[in-house]
C-alpha atoms as a PDB file:
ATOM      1  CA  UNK A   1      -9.938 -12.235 -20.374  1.00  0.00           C
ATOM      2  CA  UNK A   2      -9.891 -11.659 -16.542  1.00  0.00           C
ATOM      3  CA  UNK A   3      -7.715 -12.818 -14.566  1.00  0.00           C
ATOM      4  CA  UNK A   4      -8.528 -15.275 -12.144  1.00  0.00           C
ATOM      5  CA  UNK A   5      -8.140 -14.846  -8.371  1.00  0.00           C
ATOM      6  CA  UNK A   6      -7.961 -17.321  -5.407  1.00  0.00           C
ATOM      7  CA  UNK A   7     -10.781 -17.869  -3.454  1.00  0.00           C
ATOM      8  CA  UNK A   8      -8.392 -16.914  -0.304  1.00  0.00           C
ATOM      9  CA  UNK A   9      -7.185 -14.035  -1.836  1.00  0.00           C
ATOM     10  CA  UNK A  10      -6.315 -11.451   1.802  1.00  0.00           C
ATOM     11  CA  UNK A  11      -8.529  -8.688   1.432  1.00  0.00           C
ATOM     12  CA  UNK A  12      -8.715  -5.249   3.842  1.00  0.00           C
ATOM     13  CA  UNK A  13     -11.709  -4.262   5.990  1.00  0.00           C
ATOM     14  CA  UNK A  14     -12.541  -2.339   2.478  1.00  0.00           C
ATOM     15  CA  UNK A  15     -12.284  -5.592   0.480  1.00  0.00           C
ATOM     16  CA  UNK A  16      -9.343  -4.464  -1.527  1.00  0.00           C
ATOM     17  CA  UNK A  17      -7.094  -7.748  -2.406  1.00  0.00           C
ATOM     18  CA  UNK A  18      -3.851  -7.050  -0.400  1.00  0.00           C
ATOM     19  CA  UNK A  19      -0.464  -8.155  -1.994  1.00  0.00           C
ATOM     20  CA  UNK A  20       2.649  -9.238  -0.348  1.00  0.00           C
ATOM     21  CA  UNK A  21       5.810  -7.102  -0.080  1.00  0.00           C
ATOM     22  CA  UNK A  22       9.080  -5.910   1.351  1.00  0.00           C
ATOM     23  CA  UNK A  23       9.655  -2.120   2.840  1.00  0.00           C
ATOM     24  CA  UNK A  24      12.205  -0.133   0.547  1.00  0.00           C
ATOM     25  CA  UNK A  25      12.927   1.756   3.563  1.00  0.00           C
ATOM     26  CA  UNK A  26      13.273  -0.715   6.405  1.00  0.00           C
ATOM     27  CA  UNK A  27      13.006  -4.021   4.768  1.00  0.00           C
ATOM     28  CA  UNK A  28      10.240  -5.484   6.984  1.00  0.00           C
ATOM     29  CA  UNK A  29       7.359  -7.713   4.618  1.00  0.00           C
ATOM     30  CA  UNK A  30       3.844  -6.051   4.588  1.00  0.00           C
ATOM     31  CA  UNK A  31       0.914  -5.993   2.784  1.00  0.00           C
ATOM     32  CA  UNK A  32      -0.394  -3.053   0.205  1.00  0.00           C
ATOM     33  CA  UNK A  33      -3.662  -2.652  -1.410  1.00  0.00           C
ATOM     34  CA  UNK A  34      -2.028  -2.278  -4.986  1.00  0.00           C
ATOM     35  CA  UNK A  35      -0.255  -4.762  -7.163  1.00  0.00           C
ATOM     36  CA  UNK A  36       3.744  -3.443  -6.048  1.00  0.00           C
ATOM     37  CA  UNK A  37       5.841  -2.725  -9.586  1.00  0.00           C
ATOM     38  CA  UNK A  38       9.335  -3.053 -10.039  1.00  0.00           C
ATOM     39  CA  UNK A  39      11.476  -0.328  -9.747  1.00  0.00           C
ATOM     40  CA  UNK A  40       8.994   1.433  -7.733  1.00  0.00           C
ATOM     41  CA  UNK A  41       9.244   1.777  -3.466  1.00  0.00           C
ATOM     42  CA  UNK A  42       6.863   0.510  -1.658  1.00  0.00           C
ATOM     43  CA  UNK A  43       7.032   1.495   2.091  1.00  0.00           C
ATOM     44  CA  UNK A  44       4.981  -0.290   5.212  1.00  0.00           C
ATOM     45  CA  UNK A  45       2.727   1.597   7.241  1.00  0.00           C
ATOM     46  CA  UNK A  46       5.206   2.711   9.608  1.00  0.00           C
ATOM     47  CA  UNK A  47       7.508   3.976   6.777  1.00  0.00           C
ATOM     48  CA  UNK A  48       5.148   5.840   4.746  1.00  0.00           C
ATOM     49  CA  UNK A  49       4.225   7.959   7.175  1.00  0.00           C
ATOM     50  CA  UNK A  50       7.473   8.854   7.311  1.00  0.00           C
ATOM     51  CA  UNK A  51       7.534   9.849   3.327  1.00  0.00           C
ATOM     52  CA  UNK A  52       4.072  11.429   3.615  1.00  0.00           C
ATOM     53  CA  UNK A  53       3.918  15.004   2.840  1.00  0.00           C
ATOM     54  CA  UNK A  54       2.392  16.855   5.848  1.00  0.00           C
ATOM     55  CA  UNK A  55      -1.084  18.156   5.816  1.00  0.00           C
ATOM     56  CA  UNK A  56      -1.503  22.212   5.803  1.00  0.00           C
ATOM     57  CA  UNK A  57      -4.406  23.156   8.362  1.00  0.00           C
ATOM     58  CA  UNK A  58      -5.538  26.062   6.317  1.00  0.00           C
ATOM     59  CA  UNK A  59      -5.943  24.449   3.261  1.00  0.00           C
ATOM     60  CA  UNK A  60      -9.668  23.273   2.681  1.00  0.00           C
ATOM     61  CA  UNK A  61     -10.906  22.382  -0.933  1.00  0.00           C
ATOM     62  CA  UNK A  62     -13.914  24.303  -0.188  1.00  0.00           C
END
């Protein structure tokens, strides 16, 4: 059975439905593409930069 969603369900310029939350880092209430689970951080944009692992210029998949 799917579950139903509201008609005014937020979506992203990408139409993903966006979902309410609260930075683990700075506490500040956002909005994620993903459904957030407990026990796992979720971090606003400013934040997750922050955790994101840096890119390596010489490392092309190709």
């Amino acid at each position: 059975m799917e579950e139903e969603k509201s008609e005014h369900a937020e979506r992203d310029k990408f139409g993903r439905e966006m979902h309410d939350a609260v930075c683990s880092d700075c506490g500040k209430k956002c909005q994620v593409p993903f459904k957030p689970m407990e026990g796992k951080p979720v971090y606003c944009r400013e934040c997750f930069q922050k955790h994101r692992k840096p890119r390596h210029e010489g490392s092309r998949r190709w």
